[in-house]
N, C-alpha and C. Protein backbone atom coordinates (compact mmCIF):
# COMPACT_ATOMS: atom_id res chain seq x y z
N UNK A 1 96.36 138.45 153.50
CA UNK A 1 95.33 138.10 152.55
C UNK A 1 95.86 138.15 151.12
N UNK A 2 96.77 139.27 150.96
CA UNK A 2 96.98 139.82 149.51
C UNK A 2 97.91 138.52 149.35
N UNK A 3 99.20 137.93 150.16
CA UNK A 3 100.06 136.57 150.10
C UNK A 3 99.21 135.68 149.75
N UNK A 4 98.13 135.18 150.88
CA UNK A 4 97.46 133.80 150.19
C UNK A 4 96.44 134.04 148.61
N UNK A 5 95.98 134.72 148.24
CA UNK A 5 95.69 134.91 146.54
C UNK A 5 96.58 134.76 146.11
N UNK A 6 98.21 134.87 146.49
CA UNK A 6 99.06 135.11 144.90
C UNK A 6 99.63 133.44 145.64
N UNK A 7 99.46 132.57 146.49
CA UNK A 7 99.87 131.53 146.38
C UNK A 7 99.05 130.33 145.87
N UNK A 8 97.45 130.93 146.14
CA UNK A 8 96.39 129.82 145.60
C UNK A 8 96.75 130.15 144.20
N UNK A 9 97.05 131.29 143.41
CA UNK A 9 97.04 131.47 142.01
C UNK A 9 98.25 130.95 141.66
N UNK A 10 99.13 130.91 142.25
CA UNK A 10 100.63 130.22 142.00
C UNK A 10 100.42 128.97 141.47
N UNK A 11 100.00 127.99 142.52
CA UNK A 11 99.30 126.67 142.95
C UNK A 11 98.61 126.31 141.60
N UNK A 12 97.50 127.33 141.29
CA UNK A 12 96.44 126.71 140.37
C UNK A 12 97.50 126.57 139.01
N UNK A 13 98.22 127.37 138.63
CA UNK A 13 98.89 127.54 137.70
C UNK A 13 99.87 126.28 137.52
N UNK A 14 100.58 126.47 138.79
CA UNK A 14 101.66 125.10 138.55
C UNK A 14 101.18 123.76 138.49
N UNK A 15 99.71 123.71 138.83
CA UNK A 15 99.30 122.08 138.57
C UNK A 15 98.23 122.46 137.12
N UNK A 16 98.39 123.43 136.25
CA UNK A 16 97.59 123.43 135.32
C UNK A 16 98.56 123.09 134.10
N UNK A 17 99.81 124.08 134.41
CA UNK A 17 101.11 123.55 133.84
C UNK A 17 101.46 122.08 133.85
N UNK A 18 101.43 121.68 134.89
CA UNK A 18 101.99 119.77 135.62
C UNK A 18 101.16 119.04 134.65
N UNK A 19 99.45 119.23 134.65
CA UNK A 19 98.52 118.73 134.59
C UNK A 19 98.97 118.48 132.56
N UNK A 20 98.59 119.79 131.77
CA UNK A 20 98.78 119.32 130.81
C UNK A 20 100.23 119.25 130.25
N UNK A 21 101.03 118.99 130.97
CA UNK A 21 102.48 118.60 130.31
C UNK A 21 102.38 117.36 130.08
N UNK A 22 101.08 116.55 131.07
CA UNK A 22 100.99 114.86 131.08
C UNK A 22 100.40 115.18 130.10
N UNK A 23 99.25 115.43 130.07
CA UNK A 23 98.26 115.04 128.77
C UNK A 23 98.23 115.36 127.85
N UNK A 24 99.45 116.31 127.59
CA UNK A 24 99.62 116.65 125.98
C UNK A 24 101.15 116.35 125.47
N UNK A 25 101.25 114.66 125.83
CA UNK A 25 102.21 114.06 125.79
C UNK A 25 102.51 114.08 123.49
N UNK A 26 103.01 113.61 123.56
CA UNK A 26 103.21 113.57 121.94
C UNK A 26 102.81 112.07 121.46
N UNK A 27 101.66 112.38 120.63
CA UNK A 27 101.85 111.00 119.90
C UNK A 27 102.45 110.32 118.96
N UNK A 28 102.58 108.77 118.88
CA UNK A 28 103.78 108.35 118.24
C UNK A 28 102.99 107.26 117.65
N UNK A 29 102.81 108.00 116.49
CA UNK A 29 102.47 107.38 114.72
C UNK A 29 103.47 106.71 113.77
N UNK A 30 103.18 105.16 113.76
CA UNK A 30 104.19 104.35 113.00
C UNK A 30 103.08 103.70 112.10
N UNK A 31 103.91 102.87 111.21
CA UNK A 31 102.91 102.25 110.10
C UNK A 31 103.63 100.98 109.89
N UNK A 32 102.73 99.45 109.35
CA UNK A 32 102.95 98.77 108.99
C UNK A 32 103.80 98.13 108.23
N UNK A 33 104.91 97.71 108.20
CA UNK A 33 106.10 97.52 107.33
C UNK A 33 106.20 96.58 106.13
N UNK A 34 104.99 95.72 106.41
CA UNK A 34 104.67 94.50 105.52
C UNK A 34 103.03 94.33 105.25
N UNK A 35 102.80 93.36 104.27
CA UNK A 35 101.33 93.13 103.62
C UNK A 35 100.68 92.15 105.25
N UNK A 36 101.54 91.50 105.82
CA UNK A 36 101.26 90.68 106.86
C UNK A 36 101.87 90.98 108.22
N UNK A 37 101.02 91.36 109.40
CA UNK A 37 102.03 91.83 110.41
C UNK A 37 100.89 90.67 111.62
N UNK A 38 101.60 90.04 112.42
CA UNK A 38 100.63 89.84 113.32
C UNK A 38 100.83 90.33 114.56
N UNK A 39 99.54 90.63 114.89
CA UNK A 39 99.14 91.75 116.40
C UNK A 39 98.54 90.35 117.56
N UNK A 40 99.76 90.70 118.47
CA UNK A 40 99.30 89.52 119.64
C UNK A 40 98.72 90.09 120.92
N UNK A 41 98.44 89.55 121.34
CA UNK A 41 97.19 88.79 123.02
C UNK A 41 98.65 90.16 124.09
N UNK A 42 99.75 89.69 123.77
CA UNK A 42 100.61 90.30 125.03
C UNK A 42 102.26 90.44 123.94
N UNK A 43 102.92 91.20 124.95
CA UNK A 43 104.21 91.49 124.44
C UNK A 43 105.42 90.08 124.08
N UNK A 44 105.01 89.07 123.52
CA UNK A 44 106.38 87.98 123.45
C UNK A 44 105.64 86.93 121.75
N UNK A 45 106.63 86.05 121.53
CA UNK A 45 106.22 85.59 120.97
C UNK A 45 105.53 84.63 120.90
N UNK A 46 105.81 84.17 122.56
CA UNK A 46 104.68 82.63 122.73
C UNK A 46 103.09 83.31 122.89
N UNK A 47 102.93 85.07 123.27
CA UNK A 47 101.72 85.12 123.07
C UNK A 47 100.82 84.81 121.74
N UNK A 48 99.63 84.68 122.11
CA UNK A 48 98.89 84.37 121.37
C UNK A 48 98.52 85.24 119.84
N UNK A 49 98.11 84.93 118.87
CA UNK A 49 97.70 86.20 117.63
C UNK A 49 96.64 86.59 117.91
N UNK A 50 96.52 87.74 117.97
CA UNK A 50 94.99 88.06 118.34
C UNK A 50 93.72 88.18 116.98
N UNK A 51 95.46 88.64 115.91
CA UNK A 51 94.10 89.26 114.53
C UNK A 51 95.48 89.53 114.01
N UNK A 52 95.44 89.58 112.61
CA UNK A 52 96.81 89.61 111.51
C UNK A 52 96.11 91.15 110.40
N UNK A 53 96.77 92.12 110.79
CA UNK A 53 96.80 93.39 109.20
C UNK A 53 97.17 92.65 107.96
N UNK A 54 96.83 92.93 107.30
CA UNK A 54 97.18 92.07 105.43
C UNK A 54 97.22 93.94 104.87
N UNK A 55 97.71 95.19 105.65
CA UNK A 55 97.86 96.03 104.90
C UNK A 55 99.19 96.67 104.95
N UNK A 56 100.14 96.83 104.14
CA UNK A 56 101.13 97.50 104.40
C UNK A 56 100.68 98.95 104.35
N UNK A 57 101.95 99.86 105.16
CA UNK A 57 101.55 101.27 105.32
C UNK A 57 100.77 101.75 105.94
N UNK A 58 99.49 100.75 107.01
CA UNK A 58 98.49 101.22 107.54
C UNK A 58 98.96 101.72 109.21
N UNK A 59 98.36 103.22 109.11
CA UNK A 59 98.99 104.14 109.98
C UNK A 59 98.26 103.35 111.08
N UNK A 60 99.10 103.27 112.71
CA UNK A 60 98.73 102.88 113.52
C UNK A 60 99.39 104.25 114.83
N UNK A 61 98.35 103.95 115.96
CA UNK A 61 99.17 104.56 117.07
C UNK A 61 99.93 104.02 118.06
N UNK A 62 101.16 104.26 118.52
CA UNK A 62 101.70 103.51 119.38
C UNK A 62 100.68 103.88 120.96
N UNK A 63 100.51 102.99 121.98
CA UNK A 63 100.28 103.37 123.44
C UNK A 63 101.16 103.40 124.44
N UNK A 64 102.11 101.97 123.89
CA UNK A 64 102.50 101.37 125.12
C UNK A 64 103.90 100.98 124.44
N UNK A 65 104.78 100.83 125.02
CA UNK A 65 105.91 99.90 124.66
C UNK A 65 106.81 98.77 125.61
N UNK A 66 107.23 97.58 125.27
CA UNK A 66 108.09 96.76 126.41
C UNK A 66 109.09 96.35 125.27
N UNK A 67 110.00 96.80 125.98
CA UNK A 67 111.40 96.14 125.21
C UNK A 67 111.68 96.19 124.07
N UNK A 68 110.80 94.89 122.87
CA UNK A 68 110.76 95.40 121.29
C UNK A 68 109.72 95.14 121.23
N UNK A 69 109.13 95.30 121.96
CA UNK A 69 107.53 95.31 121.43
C UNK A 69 106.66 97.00 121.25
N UNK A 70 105.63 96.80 120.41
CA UNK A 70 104.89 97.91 120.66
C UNK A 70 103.32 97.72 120.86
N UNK A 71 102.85 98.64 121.92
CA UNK A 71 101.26 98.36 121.93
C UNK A 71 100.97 99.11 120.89
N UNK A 72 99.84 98.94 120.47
CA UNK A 72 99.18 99.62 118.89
C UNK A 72 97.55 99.52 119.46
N UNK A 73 97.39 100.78 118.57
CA UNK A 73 95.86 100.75 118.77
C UNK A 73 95.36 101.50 116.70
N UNK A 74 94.80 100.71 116.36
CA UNK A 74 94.28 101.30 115.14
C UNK A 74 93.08 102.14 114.86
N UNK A 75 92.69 102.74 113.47
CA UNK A 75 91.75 103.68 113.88
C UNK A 75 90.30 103.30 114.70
N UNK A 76 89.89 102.10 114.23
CA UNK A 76 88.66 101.18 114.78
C UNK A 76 88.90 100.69 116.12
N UNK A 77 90.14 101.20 116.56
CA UNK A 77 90.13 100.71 118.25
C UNK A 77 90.67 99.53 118.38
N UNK A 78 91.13 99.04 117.52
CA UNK A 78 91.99 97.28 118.04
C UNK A 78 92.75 97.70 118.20
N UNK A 79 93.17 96.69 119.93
CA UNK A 79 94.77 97.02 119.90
C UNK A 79 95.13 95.88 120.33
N UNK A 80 96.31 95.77 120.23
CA UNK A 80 97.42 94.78 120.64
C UNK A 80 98.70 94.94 120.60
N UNK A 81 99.72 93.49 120.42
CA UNK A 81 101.33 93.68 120.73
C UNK A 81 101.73 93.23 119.06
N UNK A 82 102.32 94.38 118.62
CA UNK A 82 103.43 93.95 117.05
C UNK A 82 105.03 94.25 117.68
N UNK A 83 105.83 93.00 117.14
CA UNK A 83 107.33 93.29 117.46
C UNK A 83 107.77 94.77 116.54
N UNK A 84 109.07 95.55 117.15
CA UNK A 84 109.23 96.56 116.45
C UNK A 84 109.44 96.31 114.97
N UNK A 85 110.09 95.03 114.78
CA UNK A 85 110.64 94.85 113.65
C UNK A 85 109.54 94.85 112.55
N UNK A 86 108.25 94.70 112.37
CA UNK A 86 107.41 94.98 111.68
C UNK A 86 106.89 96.08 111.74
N UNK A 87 107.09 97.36 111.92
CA UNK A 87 106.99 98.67 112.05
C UNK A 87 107.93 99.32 111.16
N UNK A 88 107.71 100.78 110.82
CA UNK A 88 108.43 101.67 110.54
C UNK A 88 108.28 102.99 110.61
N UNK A 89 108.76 104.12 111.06
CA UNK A 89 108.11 105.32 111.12
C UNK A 89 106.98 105.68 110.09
N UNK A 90 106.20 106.78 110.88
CA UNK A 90 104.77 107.01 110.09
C UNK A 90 105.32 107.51 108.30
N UNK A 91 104.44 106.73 107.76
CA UNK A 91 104.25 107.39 106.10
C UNK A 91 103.01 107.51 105.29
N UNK A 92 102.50 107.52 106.11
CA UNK A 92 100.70 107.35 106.02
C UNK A 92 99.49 107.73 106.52
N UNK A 93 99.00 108.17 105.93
CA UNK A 93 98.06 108.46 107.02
C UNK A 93 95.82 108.03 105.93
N UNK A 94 95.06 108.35 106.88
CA UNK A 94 93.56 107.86 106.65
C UNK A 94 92.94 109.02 106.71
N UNK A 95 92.08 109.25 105.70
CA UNK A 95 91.16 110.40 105.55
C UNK A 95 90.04 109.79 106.51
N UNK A 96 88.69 111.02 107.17
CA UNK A 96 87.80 110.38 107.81
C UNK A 96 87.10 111.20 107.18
N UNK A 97 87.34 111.58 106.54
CA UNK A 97 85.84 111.90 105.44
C UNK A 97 86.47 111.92 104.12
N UNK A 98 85.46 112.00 102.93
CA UNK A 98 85.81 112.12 101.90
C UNK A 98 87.11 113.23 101.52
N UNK A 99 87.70 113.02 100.77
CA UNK A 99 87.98 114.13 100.43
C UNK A 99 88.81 114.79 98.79
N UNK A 100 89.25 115.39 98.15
CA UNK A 100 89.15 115.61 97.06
C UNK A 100 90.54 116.11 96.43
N UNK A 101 91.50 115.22 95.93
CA UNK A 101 93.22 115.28 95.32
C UNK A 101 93.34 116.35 94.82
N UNK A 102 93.90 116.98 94.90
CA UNK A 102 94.37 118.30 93.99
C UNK A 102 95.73 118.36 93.58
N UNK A 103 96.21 118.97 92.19
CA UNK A 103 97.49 118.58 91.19
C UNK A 103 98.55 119.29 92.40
N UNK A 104 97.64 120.47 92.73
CA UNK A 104 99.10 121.39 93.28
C UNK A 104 98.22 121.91 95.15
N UNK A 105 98.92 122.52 95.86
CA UNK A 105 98.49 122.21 97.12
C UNK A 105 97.92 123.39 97.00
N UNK A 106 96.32 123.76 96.53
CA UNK A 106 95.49 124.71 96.50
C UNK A 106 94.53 124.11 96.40
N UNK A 107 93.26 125.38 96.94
CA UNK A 107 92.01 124.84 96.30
C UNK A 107 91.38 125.26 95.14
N UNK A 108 92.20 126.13 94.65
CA UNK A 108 92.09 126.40 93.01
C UNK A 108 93.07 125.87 92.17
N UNK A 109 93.72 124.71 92.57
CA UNK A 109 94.18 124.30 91.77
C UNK A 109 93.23 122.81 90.98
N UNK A 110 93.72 122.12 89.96
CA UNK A 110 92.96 121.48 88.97
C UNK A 110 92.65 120.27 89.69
N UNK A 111 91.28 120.11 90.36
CA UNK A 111 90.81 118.35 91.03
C UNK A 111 91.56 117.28 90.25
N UNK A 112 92.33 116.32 91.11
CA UNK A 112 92.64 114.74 89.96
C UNK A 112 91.65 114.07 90.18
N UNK A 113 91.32 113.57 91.63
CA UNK A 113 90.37 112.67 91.96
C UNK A 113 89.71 112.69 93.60
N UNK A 114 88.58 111.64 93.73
CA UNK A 114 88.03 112.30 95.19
C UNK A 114 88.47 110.83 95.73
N UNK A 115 88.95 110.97 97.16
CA UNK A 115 89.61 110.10 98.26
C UNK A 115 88.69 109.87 98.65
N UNK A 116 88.01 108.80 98.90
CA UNK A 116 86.97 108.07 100.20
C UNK A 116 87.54 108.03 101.29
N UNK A 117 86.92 108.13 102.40
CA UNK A 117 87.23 108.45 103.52
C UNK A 117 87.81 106.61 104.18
N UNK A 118 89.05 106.41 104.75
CA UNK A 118 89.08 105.36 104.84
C UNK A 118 90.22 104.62 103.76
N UNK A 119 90.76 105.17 103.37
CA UNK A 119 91.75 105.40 102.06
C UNK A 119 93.12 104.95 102.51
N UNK A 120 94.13 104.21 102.55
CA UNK A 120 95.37 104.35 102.58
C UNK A 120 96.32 105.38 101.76
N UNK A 121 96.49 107.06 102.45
CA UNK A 121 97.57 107.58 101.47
C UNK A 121 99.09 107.39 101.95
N UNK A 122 99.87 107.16 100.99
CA UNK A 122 101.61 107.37 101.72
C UNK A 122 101.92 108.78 101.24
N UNK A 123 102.31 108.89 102.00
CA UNK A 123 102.81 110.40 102.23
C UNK A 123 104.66 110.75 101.53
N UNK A 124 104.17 111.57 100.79
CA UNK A 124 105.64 112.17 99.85
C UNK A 124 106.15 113.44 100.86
N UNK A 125 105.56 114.09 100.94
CA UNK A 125 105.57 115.24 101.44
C UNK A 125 104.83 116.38 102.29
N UNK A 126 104.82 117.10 103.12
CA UNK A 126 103.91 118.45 103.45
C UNK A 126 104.45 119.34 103.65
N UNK A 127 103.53 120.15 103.57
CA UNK A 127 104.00 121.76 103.62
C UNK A 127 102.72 122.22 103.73
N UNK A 128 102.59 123.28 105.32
CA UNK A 128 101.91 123.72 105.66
C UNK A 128 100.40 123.23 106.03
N UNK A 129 99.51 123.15 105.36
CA UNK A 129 98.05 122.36 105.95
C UNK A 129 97.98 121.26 104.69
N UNK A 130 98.88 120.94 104.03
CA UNK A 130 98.63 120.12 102.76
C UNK A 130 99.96 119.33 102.76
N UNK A 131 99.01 117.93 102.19
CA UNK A 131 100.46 116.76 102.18
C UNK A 131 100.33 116.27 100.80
N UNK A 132 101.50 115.79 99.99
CA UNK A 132 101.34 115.82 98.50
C UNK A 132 101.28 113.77 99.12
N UNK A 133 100.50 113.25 98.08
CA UNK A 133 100.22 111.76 99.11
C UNK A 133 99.87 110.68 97.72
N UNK A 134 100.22 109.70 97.38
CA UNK A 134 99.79 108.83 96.48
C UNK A 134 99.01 107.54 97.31
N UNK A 135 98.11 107.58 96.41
CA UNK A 135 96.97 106.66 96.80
C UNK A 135 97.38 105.21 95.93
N UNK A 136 96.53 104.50 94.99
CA UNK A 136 96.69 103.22 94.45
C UNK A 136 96.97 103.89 92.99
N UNK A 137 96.20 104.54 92.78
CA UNK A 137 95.76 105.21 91.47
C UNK A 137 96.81 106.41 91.00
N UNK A 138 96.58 107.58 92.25
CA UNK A 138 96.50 108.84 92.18
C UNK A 138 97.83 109.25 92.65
N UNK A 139 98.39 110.37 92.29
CA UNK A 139 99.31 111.03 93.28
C UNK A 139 98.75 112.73 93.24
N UNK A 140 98.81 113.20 93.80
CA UNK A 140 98.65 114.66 94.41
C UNK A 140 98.05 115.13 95.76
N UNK A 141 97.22 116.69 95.95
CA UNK A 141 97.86 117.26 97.26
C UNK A 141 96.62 116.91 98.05
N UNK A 142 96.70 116.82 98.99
CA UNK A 142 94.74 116.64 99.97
C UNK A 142 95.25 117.68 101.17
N UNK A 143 94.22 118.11 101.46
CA UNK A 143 94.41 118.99 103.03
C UNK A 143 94.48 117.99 103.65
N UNK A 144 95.31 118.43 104.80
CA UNK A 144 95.49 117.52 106.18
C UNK A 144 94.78 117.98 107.51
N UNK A 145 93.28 118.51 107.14
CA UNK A 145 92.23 118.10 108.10
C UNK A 145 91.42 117.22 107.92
N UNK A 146 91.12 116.42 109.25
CA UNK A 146 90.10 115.51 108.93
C UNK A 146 91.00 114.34 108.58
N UNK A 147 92.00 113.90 109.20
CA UNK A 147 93.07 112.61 108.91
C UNK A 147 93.53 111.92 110.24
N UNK A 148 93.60 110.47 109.84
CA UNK A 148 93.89 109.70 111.01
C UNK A 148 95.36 109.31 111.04
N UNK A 149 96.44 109.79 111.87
CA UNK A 149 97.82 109.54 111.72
C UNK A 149 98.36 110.91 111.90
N UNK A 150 99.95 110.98 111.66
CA UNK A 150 100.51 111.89 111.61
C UNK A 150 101.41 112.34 110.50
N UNK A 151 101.44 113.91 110.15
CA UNK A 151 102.08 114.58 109.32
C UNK A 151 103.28 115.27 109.84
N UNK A 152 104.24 114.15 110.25
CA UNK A 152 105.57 114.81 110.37
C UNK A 152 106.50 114.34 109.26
């Protein structure tokens, strides 16, 4: 009796381990390389365009990949096929709520300006829960909760 408990507990463990080693795969955040990228129907070039970005820097997620292609899915859920060559590692990332620039990476430090949620920032730097990030306008620090993309 005392054997089969320590093998059902074995069991539960090694497929809880198995289980989230899949699902807490790493995601892979790239961004737009140009003002014009077009996102197609399937992985080649005779596929079709499905819909064209006109934003450079706009953080996307990879899903899928074939060869040089990448599947992408953006924050609103479109996805499709961009060749690698219009990509570049992540430098960007999207606030989903408002949120509010600061000179130095505190919250007592001096407000510059407030980020609308939905914002293109490129990313200079982070350290710790704060990324120092220039907007169109602005450069300084925003917390990095509440952001669509990645801070590596």
């Amino acid at each position: 009796m005392f054997m089969q408990i320590n093998i059902k507990k074995i069991l539960i463990i090694f497929l809880s381990l198995f289980f989230f080693s899949i699902t807490g795969a790493e995601e892979i955040f790239l961004s737009l390389k140009k003002n014009k990228v077009n996102v197609r129907y399937g992985p080649s070039l005779e596929s079709p365009i499905k819909y064209i970005y006109k934003k450079i820097n706009l953080p996307i997620k990879q899903i899928d990949k074939k060869e040089n292609w990448r599947r992408i899915i953006d924050l609103k859920n479109n996805s499709g096929w961009i060749h690698k060559s219009q990509l570049k590692p992540i430098n960007s990332v999207i606030p989903l709520k408002d949120k509010i620039l600061f000179k130095k990476p505190s919250l007592f430090s001096k407000p510059i300006a407030q980020i609308k949620k939905g914002r293109i920032l490129v990313i200079k730097k982070c350290e710790n829960n704060w990324c120092k990030v220039r907007s169109a306008k602005f450069n300084g620090w925003v917390q990095t909760d509440n952001i669509w993309g990645s801070i590596k």
